[in-house]
C-alpha atoms as a PDB file:
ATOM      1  CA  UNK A   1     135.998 109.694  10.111  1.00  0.00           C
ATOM      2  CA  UNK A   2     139.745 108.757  10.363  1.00  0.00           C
ATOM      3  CA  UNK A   3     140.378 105.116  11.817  1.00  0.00           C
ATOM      4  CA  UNK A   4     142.826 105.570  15.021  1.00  0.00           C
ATOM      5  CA  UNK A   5     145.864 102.875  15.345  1.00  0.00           C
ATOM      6  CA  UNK A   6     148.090 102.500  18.758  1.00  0.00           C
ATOM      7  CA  UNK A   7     151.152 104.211  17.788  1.00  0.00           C
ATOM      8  CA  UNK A   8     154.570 103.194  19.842  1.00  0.00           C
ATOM      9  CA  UNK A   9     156.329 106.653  20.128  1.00  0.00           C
ATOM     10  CA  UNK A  10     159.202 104.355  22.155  1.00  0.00           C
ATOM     11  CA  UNK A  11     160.321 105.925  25.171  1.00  0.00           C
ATOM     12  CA  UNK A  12     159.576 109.001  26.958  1.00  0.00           C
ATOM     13  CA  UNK A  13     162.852 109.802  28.026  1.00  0.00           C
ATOM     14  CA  UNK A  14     166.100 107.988  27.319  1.00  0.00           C
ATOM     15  CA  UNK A  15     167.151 105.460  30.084  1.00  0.00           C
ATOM     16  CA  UNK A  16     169.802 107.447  32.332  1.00  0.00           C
ATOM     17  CA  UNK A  17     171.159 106.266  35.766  1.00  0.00           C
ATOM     18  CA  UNK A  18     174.758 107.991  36.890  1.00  0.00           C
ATOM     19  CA  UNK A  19     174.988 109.990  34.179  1.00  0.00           C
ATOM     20  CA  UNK A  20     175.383 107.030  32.105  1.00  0.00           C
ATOM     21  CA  UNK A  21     172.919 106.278  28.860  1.00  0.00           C
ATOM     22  CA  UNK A  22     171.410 103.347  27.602  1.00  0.00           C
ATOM     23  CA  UNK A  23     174.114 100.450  26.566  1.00  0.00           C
ATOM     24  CA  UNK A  24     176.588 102.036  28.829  1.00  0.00           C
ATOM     25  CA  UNK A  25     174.558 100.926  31.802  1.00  0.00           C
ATOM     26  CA  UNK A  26     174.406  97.755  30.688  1.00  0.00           C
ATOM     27  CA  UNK A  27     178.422  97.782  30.012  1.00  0.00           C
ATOM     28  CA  UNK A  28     179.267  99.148  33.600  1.00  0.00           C
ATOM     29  CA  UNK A  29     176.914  96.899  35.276  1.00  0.00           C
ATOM     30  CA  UNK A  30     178.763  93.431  33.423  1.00  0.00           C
ATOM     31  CA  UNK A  31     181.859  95.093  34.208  1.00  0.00           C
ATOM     32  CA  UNK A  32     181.934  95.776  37.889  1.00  0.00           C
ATOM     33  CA  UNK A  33     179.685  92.027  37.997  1.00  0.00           C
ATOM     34  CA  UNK A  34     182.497  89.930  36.360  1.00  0.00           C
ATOM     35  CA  UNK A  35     185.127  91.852  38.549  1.00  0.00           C
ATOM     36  CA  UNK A  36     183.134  91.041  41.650  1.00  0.00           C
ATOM     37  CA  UNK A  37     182.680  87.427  40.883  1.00  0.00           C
ATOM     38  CA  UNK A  38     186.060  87.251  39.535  1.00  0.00           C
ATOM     39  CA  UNK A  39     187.438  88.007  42.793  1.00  0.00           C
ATOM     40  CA  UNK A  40     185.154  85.563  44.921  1.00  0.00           C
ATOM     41  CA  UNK A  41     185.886  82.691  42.308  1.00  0.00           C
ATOM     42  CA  UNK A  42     189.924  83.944  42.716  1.00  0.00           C
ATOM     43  CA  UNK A  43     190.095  83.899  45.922  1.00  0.00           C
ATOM     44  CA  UNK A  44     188.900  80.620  46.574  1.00  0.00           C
ATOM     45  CA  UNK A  45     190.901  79.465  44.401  1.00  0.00           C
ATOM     46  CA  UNK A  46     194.593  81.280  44.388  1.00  0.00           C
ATOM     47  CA  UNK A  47     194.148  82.776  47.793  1.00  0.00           C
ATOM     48  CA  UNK A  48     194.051  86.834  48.940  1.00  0.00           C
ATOM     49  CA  UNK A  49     197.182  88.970  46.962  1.00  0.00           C
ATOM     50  CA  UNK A  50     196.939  86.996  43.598  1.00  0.00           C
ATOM     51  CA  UNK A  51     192.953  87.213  42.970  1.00  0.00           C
ATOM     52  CA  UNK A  52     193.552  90.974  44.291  1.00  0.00           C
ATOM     53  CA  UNK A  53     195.969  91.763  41.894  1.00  0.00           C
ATOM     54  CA  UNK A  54     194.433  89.916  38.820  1.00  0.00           C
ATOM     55  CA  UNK A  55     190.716  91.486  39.818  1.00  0.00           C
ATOM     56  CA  UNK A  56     192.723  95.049  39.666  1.00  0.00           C
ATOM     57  CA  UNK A  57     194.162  94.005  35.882  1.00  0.00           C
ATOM     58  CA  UNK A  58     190.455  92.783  35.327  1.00  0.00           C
ATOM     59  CA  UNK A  59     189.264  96.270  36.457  1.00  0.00           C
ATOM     60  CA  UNK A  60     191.795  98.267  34.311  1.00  0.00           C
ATOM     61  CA  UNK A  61     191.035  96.373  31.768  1.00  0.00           C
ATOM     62  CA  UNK A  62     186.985  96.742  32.078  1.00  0.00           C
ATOM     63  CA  UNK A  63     187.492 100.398  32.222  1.00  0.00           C
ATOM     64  CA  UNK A  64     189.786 100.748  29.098  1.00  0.00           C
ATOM     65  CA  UNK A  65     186.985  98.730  27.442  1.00  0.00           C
ATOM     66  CA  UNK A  66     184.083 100.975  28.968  1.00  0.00           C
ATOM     67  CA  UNK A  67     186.166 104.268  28.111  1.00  0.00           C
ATOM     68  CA  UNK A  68     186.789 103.229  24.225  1.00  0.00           C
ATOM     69  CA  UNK A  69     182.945 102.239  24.078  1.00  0.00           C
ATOM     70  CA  UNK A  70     181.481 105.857  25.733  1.00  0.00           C
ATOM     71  CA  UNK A  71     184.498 107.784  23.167  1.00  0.00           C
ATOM     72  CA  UNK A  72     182.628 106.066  20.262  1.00  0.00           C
ATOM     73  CA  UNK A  73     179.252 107.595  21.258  1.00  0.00           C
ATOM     74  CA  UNK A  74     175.917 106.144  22.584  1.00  0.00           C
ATOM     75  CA  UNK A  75     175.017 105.496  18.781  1.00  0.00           C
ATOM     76  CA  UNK A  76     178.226 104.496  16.931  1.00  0.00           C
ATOM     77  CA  UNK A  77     178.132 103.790  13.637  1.00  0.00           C
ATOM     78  CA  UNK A  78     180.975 103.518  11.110  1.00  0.00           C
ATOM     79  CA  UNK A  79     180.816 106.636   9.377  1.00  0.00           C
ATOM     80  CA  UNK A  80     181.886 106.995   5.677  1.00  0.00           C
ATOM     81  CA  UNK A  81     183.586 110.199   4.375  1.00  0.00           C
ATOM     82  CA  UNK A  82     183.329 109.348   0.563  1.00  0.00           C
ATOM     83  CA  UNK A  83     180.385 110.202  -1.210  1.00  0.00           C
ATOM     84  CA  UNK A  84     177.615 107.829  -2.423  1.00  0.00           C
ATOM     85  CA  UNK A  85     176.048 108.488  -5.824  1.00  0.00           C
ATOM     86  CA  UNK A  86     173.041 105.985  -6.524  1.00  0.00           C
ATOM     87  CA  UNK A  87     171.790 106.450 -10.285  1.00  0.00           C
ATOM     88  CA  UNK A  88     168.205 106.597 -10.946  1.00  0.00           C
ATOM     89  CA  UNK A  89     166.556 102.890 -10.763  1.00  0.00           C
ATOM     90  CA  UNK A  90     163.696 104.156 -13.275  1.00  0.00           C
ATOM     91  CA  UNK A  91     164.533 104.031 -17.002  1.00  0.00           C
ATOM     92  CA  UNK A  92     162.963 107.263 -18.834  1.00  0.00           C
ATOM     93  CA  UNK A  93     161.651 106.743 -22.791  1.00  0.00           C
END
């Protein structure tokens, strides 16, 4: 008889929430954080229109951020359009 290992097959189903895959959950979820505590540390410190108005440029700039990463694909890679020749390693006699 065959012996049997535990195979990891990973997971099931990719991780989705929102519509949103994987890393990008991870991206929104530091993005709308830092603007949240942005603000609260802002305002304490530079009062009610200035941390308003620098948590919007933090925001806009987030989103640019988020919207470059989700362009680029869930699994971006640089991708080379030349093509790779590899000669043999083994030396025929």
């Amino acid at each position: 008889m065959y012996e049997q290992y535990p195979v990891f097959k990973g997971l099931q189903a990719p991780l989705q929430m929102f519509g949103l895959q994987g890393r990008f959950l991870v991206y929104a979820a530091a993005i709308v954080g830092i603007v949240i505590l942005g603000y609260i540390l802002l305002f304490v410190l530079l009062g009610g229109w200035a941390s308003f108005i620098i948590t919007l440029l933090n925001a806009t700039v987030g989103g640019i951020f988020f919207y470059i990463q989700y362009k680029k694909g869930l699994h971006s890679k640089s991708r080379n359009n030349y093509v790779n020749v590899y000669k043999s390693i083994y030396v025929n006699k």
